[in-house]
Protein backbone atom coordinates (compact mmCIF):
# COMPACT_ATOMS: atom_id res chain seq x y z
CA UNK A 1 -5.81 -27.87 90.41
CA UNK A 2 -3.84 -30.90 89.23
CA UNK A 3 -1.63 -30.30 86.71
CA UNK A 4 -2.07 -32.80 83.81
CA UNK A 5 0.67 -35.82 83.27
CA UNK A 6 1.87 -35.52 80.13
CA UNK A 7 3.20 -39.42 80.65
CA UNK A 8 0.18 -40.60 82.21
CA UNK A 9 -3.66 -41.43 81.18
CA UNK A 10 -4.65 -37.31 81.39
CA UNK A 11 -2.49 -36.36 78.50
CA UNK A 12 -3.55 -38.86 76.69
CA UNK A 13 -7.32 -38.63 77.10
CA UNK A 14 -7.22 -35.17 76.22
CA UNK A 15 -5.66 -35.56 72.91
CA UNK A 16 -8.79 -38.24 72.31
CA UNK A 17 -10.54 -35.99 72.98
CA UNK A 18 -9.35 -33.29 70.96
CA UNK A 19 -8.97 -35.86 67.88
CA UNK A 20 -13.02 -36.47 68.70
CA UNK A 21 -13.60 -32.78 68.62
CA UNK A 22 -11.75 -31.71 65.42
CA UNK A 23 -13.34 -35.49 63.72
CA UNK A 24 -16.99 -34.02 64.52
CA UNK A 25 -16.08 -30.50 62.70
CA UNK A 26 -14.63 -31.87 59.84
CA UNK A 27 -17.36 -34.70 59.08
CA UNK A 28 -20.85 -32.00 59.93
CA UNK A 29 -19.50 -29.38 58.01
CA UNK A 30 -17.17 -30.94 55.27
CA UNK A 31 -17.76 -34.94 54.60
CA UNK A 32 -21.42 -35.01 55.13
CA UNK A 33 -21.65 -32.11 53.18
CA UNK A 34 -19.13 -32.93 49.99
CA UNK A 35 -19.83 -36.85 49.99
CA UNK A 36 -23.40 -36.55 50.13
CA UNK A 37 -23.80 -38.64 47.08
CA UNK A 38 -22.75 -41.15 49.21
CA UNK A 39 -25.53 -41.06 51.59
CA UNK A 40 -23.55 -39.68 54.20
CA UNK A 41 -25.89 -38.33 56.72
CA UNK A 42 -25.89 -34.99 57.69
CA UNK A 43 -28.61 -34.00 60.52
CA UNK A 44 -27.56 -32.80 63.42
CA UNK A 45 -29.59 -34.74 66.73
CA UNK A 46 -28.03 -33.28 70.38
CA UNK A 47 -29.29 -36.38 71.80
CA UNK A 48 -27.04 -38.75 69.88
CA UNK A 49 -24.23 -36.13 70.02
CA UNK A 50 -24.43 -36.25 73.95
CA UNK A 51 -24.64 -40.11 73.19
CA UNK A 52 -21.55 -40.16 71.00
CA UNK A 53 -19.80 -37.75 73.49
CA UNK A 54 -20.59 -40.63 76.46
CA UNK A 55 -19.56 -43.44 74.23
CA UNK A 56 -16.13 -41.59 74.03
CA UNK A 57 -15.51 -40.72 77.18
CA UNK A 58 -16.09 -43.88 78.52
CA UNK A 59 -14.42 -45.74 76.31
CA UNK A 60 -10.94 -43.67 76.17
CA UNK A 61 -11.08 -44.25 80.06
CA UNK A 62 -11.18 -47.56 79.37
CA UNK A 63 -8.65 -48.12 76.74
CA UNK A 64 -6.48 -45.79 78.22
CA UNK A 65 -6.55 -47.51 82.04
CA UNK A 66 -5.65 -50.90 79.77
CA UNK A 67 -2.41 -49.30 78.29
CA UNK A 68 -1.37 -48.13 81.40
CA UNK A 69 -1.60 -51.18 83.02
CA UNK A 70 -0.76 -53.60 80.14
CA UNK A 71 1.85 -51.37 78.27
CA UNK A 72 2.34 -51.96 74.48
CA UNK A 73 1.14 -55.33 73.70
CA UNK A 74 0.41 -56.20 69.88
CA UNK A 75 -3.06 -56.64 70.99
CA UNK A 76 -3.45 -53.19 72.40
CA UNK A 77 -1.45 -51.17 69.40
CA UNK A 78 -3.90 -53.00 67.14
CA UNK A 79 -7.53 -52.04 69.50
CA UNK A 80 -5.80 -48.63 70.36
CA UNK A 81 -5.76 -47.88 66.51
CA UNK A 82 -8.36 -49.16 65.20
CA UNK A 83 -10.07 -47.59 67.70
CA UNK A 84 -9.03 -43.56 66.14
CA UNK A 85 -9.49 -45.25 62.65
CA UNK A 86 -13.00 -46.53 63.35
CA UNK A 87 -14.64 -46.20 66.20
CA UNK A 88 -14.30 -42.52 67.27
CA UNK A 89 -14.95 -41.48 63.48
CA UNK A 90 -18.19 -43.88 63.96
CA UNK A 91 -19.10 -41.85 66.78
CA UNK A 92 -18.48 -38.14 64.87
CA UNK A 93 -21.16 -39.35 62.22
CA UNK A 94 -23.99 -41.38 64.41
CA UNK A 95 -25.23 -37.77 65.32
CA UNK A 96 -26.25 -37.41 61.52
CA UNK A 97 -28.59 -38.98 61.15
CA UNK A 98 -28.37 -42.71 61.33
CA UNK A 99 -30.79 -46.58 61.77
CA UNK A 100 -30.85 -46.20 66.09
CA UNK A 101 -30.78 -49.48 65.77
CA UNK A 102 -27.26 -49.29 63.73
CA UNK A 103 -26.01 -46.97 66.80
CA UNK A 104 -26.68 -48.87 69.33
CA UNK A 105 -25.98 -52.48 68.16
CA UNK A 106 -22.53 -50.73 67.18
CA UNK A 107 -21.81 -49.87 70.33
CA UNK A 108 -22.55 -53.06 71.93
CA UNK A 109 -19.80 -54.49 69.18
CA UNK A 110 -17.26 -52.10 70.68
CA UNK A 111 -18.13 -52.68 74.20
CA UNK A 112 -17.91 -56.59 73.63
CA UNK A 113 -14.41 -55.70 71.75
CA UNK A 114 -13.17 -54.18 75.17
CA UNK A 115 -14.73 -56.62 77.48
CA UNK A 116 -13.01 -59.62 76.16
CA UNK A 117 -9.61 -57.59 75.34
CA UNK A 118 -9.69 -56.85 79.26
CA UNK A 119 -10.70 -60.28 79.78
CA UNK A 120 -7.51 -61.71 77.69
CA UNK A 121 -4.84 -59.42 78.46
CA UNK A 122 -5.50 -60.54 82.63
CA UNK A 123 -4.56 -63.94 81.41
CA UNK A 124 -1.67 -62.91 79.30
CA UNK A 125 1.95 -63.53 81.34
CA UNK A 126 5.16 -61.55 80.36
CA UNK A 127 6.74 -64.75 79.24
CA UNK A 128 6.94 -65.88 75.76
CA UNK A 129 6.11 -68.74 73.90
CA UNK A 130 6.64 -70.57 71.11
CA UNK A 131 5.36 -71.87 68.54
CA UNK A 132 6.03 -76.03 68.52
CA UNK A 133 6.95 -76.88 65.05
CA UNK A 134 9.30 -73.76 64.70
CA UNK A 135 10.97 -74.22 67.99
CA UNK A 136 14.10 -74.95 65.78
CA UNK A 137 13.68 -72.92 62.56
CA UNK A 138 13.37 -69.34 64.00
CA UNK A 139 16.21 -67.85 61.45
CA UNK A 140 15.66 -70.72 58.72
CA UNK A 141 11.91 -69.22 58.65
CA UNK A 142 13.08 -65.04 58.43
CA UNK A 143 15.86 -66.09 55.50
CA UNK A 144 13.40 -68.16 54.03
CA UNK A 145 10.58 -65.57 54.12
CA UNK A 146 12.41 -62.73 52.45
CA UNK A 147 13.82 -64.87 49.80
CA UNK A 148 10.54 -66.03 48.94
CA UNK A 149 8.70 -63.11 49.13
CA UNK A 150 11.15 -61.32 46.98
CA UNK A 151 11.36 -63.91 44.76
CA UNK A 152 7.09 -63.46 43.97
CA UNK A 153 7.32 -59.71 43.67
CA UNK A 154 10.32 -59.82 41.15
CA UNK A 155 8.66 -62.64 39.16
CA UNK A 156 5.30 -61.30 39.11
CA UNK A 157 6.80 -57.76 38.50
CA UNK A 158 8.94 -58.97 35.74
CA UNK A 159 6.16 -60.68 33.77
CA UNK A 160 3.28 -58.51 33.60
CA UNK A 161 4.77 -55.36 34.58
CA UNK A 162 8.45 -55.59 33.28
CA UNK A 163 9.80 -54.00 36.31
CA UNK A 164 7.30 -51.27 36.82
CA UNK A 165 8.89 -49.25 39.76
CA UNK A 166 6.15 -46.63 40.97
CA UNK A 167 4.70 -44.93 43.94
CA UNK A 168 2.78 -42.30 42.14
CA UNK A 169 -0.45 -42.38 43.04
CA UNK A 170 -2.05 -40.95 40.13
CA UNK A 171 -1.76 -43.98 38.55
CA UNK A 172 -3.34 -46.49 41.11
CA UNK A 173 -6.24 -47.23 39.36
CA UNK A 174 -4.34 -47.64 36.47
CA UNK A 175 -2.19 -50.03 37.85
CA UNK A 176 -5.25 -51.99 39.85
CA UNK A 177 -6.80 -52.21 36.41
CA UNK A 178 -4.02 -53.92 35.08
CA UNK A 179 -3.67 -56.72 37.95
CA UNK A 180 -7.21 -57.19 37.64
CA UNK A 181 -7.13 -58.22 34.40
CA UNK A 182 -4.36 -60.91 35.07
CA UNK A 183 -4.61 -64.77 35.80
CA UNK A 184 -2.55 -65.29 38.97
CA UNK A 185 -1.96 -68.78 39.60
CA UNK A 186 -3.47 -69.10 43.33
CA UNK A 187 -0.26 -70.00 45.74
CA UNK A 188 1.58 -66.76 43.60
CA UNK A 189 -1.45 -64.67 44.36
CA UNK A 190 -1.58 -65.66 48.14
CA UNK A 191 2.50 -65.45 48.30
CA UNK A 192 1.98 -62.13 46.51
CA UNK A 193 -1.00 -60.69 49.51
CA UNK A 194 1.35 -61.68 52.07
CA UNK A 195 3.96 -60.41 50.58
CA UNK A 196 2.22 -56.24 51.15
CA UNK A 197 3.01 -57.00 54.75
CA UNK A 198 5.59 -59.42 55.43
CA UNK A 199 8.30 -57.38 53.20
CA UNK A 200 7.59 -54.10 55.51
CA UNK A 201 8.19 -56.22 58.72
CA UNK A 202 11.49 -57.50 57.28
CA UNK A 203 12.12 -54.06 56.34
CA UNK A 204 11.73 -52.16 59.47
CA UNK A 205 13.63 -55.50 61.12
CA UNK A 206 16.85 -54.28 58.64
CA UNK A 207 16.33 -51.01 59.56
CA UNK A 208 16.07 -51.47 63.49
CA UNK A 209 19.57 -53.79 62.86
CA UNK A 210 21.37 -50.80 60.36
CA UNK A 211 21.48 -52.96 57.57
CA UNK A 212 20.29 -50.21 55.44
CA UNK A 213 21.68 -51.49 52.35
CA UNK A 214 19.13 -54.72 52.67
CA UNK A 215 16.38 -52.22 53.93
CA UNK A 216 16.82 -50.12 50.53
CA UNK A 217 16.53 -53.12 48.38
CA UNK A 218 13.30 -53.98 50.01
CA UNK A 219 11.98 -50.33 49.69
CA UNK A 220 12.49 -51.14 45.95
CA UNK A 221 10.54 -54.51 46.15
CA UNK A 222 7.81 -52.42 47.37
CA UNK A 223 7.78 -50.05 44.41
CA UNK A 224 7.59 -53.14 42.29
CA UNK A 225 4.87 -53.99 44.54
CA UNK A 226 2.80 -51.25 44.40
CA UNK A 227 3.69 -50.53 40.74
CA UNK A 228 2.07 -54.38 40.03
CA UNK A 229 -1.38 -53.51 41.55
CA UNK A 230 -1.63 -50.25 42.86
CA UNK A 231 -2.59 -50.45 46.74
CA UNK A 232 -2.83 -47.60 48.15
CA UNK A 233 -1.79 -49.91 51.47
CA UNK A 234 1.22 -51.04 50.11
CA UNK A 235 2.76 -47.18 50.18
CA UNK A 236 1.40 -46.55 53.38
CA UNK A 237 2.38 -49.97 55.20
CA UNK A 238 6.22 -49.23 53.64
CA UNK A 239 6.90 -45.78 55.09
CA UNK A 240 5.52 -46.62 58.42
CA UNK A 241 7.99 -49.63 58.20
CA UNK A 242 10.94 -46.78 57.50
CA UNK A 243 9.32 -44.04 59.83
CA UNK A 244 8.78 -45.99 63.20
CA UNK A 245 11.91 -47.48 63.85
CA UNK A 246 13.79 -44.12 63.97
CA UNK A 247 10.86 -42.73 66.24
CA UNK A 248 10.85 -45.70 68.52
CA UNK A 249 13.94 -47.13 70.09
CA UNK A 250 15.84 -47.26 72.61
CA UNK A 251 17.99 -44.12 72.51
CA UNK A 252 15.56 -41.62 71.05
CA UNK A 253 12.21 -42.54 72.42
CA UNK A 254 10.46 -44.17 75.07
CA UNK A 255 7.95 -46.31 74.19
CA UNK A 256 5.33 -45.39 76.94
CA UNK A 257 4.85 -41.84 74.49
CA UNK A 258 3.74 -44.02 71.69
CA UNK A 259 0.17 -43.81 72.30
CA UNK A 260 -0.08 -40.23 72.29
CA UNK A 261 1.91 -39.93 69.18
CA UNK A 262 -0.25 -42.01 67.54
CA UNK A 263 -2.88 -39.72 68.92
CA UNK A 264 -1.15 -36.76 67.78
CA UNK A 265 -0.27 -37.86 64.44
CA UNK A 266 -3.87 -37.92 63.38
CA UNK A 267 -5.00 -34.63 64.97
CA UNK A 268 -2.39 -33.27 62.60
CA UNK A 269 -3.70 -34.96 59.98
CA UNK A 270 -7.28 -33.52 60.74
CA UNK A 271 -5.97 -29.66 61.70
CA UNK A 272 -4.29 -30.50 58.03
CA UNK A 273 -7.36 -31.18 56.31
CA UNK A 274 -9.04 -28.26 57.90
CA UNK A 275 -6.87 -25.83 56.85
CA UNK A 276 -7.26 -27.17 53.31
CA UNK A 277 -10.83 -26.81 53.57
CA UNK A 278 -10.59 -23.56 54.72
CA UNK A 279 -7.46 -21.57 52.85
CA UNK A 280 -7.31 -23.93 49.54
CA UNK A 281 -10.98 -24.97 49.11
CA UNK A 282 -9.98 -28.06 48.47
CA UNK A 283 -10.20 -31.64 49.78
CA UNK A 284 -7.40 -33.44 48.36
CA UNK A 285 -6.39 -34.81 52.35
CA UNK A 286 -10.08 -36.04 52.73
CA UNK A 287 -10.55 -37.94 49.23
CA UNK A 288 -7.00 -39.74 49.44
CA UNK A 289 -7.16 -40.04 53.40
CA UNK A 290 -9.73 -39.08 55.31
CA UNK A 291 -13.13 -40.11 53.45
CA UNK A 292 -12.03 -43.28 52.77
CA UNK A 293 -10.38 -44.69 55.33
CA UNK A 294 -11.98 -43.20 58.75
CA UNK A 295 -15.86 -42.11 57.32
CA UNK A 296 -16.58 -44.19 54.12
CA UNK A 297 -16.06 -48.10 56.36
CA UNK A 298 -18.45 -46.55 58.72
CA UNK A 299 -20.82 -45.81 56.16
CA UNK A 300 -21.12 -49.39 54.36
CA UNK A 301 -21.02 -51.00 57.94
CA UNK A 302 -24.23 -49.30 58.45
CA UNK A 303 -25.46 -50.94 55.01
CA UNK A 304 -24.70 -54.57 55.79
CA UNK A 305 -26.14 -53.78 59.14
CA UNK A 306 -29.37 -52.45 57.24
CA UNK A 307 -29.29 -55.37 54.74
CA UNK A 308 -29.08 -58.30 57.06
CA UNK A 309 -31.52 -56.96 59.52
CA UNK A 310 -33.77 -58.04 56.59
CA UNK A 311 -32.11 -61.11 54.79
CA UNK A 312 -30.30 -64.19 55.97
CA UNK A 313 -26.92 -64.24 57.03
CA UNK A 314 -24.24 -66.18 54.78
CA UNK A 315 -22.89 -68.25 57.94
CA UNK A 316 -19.51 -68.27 56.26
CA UNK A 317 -20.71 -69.81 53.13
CA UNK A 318 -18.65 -67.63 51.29
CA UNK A 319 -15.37 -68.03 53.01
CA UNK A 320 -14.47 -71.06 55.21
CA UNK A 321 -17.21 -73.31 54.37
CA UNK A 322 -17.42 -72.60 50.55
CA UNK A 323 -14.10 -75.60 50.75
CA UNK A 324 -17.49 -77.87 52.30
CA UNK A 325 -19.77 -76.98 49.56
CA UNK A 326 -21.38 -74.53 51.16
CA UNK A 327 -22.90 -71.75 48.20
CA UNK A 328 -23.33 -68.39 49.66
CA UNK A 329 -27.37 -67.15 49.02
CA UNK A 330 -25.74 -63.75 47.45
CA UNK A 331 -23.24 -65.94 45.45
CA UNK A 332 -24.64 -64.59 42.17
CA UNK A 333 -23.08 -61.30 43.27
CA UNK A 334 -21.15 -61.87 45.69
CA UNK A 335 -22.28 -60.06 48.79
CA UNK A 336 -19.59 -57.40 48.75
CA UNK A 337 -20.87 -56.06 45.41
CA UNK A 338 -24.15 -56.61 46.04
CA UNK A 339 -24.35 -54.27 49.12
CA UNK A 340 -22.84 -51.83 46.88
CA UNK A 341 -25.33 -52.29 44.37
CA UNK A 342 -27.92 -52.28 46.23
CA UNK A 343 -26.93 -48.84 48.24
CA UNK A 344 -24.80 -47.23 46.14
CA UNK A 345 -26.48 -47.91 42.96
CA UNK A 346 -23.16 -49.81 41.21
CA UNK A 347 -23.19 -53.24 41.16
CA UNK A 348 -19.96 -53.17 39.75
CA UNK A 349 -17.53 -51.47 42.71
CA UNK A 350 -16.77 -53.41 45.63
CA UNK A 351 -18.58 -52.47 49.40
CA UNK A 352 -16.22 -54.69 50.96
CA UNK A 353 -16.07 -53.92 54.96
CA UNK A 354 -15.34 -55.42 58.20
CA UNK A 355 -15.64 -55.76 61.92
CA UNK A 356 -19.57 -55.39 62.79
CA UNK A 357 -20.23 -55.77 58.58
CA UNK A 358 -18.49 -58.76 59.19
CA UNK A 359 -20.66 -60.01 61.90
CA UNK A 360 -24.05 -59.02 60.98
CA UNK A 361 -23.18 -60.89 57.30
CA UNK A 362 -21.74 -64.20 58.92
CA UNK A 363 -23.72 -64.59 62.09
CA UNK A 364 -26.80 -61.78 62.03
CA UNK A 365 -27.16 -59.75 65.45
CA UNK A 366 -25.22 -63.04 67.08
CA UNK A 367 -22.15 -62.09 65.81
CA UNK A 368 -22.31 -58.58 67.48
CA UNK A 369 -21.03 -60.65 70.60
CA UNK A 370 -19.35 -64.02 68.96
CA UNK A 371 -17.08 -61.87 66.37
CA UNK A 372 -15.16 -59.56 69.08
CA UNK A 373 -14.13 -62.60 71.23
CA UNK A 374 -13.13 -65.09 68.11
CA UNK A 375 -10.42 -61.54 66.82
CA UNK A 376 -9.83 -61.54 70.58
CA UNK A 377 -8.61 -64.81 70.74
CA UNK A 378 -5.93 -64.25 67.61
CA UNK A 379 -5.33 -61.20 69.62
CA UNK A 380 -4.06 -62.80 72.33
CA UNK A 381 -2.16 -65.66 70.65
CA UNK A 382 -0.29 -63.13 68.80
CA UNK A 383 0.63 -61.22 72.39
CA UNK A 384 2.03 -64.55 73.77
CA UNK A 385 3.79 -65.54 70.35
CA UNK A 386 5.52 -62.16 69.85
CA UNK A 387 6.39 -61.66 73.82
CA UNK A 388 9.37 -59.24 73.57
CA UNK A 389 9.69 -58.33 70.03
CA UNK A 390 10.87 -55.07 68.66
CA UNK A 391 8.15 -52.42 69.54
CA UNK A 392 8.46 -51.24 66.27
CA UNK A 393 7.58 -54.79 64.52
CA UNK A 394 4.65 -54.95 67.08
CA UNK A 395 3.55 -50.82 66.05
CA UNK A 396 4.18 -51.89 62.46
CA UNK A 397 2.01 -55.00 62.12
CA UNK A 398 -0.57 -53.74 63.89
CA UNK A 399 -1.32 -50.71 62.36
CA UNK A 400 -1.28 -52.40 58.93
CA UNK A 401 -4.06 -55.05 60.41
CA UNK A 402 -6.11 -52.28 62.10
CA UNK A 403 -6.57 -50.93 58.85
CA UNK A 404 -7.27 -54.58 57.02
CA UNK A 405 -10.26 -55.13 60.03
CA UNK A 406 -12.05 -51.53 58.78
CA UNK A 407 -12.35 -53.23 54.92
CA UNK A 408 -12.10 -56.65 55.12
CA UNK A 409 -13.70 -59.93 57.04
CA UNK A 410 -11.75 -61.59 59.52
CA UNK A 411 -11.22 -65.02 57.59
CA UNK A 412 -9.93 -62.73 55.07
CA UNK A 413 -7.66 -60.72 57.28
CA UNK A 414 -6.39 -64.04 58.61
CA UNK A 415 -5.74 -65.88 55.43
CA UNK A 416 -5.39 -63.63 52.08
CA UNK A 417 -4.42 -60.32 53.77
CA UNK A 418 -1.85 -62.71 55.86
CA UNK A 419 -2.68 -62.54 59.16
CA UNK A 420 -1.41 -66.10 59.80
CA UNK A 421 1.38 -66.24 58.32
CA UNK A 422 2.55 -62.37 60.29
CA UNK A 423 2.34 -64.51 63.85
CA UNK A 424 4.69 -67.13 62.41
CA UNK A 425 7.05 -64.13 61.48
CA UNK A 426 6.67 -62.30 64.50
CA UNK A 427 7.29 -65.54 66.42
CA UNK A 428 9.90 -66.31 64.54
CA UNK A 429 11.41 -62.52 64.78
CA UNK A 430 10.56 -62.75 68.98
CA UNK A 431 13.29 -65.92 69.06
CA UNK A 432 16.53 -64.28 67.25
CA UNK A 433 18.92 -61.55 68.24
CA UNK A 434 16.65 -61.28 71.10
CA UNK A 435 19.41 -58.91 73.16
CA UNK A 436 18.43 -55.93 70.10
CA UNK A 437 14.95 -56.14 71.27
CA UNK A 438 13.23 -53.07 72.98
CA UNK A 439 11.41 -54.30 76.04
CA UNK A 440 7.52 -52.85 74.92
CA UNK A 441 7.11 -50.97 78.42
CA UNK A 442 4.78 -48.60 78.20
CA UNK A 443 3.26 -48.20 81.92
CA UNK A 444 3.73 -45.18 84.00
C-alpha cells in the first residue's frame, strides 16, 4: 500500500476531506437544528449527499493538483480559502434540503471559478511586474500609506470616540451602533475601509522586518479601529497579521506546509465546536464563528438566487453605474435589505452577500459564468503585481479578501473594502528590500 505524503497532494486531500466530514456533522445535527429560525434546512437526501461528496472530491483534486504545480500564488491562497470558507460548507448543507436549481447552478459557479483560475495561472510567468506610474515611488507609496492611514484612524478615533481602545467583543454592536450614527465625510470613510486592511499588511511587513516597536503601535491603531466601529474583521484580520509571520518564514517553516495548515487550522476549529456542543451544551464557537461566517453566506446566497430567478437583475445599477444615473429597481430598499426582508422577515438588518449572490443580482443566471472570470482577471493581475512578495503579505491579504467575497459584491470588495488600493501596496511592498523576501515555493 502506498504510504501517504505528508508533503504532497495525499496529505492534503485527506485533511479536506476530514474538514468535509466533521462540516457535515456539525451543520445536520447542530446548525440546522439551533438556527432553524433562519431557514436553515435540515432534511437529509442521500442523493445530494453522494452529490456533495462528488463535488468535493473532484474539486480538492483539482485545487490541490493547481497548488502543487503553481505553489503559493496570491491567487491560489485566496481560491484555496475561500474555498474551506464557502464552498465545502455549501456542500455540507445542499443535502438539507435546498432549490435543485440553487445546487446545481452553484456548482457550475465553482466549476467556472476553477476553469478560468487554471486557465490564468498557465499564463502567469515567475517574473514580476510593475505597475507604470509607481515604477519610481515604491517606498514613497509604503511611508506614505501608513502615515495616512494612521493619520484617519487617530482623527476619526479622537473625534467621535476620544480614543476608544477596545477589542472586547461584547461590545461590537455597541460600537457599530455608534459609527452608524455618524456623518463621515466620504474620502475619510473610504481612507477609513481601507484602512481595516492596509494597517495589518504594514503590520505583518514590521513584523517580518523585527521592527516590533512600529508593529506594536499599529496593533494599537487597530484597537482604535475596532473600538470606532466594531468589526468583527478588523480583530480577526490583525492577529492573523501578528500570527503568520512567525509561522511562515524562512527559518521555521516551509511554505509548501501552508496549505495543510490552513486545512488543519479549521478542523480544529470544528473538533472545537464539537466538543462544545457536546461537553458544554453550548454554541458560543458557532454563533461568533462558525454560523456566520461558513453556513449563514450560504444561506442568503440561496435567497438572492431564489429572488432573481423571479425579478430583474440590477445590472450594476446600484454600484458602478449609479455614477451614470443608473437607479437600481430595489433602490427604495436597497437590495441588500430587501432580500433580508423579504426572507428573513426584517427589513431592517442587512442580507448583504457575495460571489454567486453577486452574480445572480448583477447579471441573472449570466453571471454564473461572466462573474468567476471578471474576479479571475484581478486575480491574476494581483499574481503578476505581487511576484515575489513576502508569503506572509500574500497569506495575509488573501485571507482577509476571501472572507470580504463570502459578504460582499465584487465592485465593493474592489473599491470600499480596498481591494484596489491592496495591489498598489503589494506592488509597491514586491519592489523594496526585495533580498528579505521568502520565495512563495510551495511545489513538491
Amino acid at each position: 500500500m502506498k504510504s501517504i505524503d505528508i508533503k504532497g497532494k495525499n496529505y492534503k486531500i485527506i485533511l479536506i476531506y476530514l474538514y468535509k466530514f466533521i462540516l457535515d456533522i456539525l451543520y445536520i445535527n447542530e446548525i440546522s437544528v439551533t438556527y432553524a429560525f433562519y431557514k436553515f434546512k435540515g432534511e437529509f437526501h442521500i442523493g445530494w449527499y453522494l452529490y456533495s461528496w462528488i463535488l468535493v472530491i473532484i474539486f480538492a483534486l483539482w485545487l490541490v493538483k493547481l497548488t502543487n504545480q503553481y505553489g503559493c500564488k496570491f491567487s491560489l491562497l485566496l481560491t484555496f480559502s475561500l474555498f474551506l470558507l464557502s464552498f465545502v460548507p455549501f456542500t455540507s448543507m445542499l443535502y438539507g434540503g435546498y432549490d435543485n436549481k440553487y445546487i446545481l447552478c452553484n456548482s457550475v459557479y465553482w466549476y467556472m471559478w476553477f476553469l478560468f483560475l487554471s486557465i490564468f495561472l498557465k499564463l502567469t510567468i515567475n517574473r514580476s511586474i510593475t505597475i507604470p506610474i509607481m515604477k519610481y515611488t515604491h517606498k514613497l507609496t509604503i511611508v506614505a500609506g501608513q502615515i495616512v492611514f494612521v493619520s484617519t484612524i487617530l482623527i476619526i478615533s479622537a473625534v467621535f470616540t476620544h480614543f476608544r481602545f477596545s477589542f472586547n467583543m461584547d461590545f461590537a454592536y455597541d460600537f457599530r451602533a455608534d459609527a452608524a450614527s455618524n456623518s463621515l465625510p466620504t474620502i475619510s470613510a473610504y481612507l477609513f475601509q481601507w484602512a481595516r486592511v492596509c494597517i495589518p499588511i504594514f503590520l505583518s511587513m514590521h513584523i517580518v522586518r523585527k521592527n516590533y516597536i512600529r508593529a506594536a503601535f499599529l496593533f494599537i491603531i487597530q484597537l482604535l479601529n475596532f473600538g470606532y466601529d466594531g468589526m468583527r474583521l478588523t480583530v480577526l484580520i490583525t492577529f492573523v497579521a501578528i500570527a503568520v509571520p512567525f509561522i511562515f518564514n524562512e527559518k521555521k517553516t516551509k511554505t509548501k506546509i501552508i496549505f495543510p495548515l490552513i486545512t488543519l487550522a479549521l478542523i480544529a476549529l470544528m473538533i472545537l465546536s464539537l466538543i462544545e456542543h457536546l461537553f458544554l451544551k453550548s454554541g458560543e464557537i458557532d454563533r461568533v464563528i462558525t454560523f456566520r461566517t461558513f453556513f449563514l453566506p450560504n444561506l442568503i446566497g440561496s435567497w438572492f438566487f431564489d429572488f432573481f430567478t423571479k425579478n430583474i437583475p440590477e445590472y450594476f445599477a446600484a454600484s458602478i453605474f449609479k455614477f451614470f444615473g443608473f437607479v437600481s429597481p430595489y433602490a427604495e430598499y436597497g437590495i441588500d435589505y430587501l432580500i433580508s426582508g423579504l426572507y428573513f422577515g426584517d427589513y431592517s438588518c442587512r442580507g448583504n452577500n457575495g460571489l454567486i449572490a453577486d452574480a445572480m443580482c448583477n447579471l441573472g443566471y449570466i453571471g454564473i459564468l461572466i462573474m468567476p472570470f471578471v474576479i479571475n482577471i484581478w486575480l491574476f493581475i494581483v499574481d503578476r503585481v505581487s511576484g515575489q512578495l513576502n508569503i506572509t503579505i500574500k497569506l495575509l491579504v488573501a485571507i482577509y479578501f476571501a472572507y470580504c467575497f463570502t459578504n460582499n459584491f465584487f465592485t465593493i470588495i474592489l473599491i470600499t473594502n480596498g481591494g484596489i488600493i491592496a495591489t498598489f501596496i503589494m506592488n509597491a511592498m514586491n519592489h523594496v528590500d526585495e533580498t528579505k523576501t521568502i520565495k512563495s515555493d510551495a511545489r513538491k
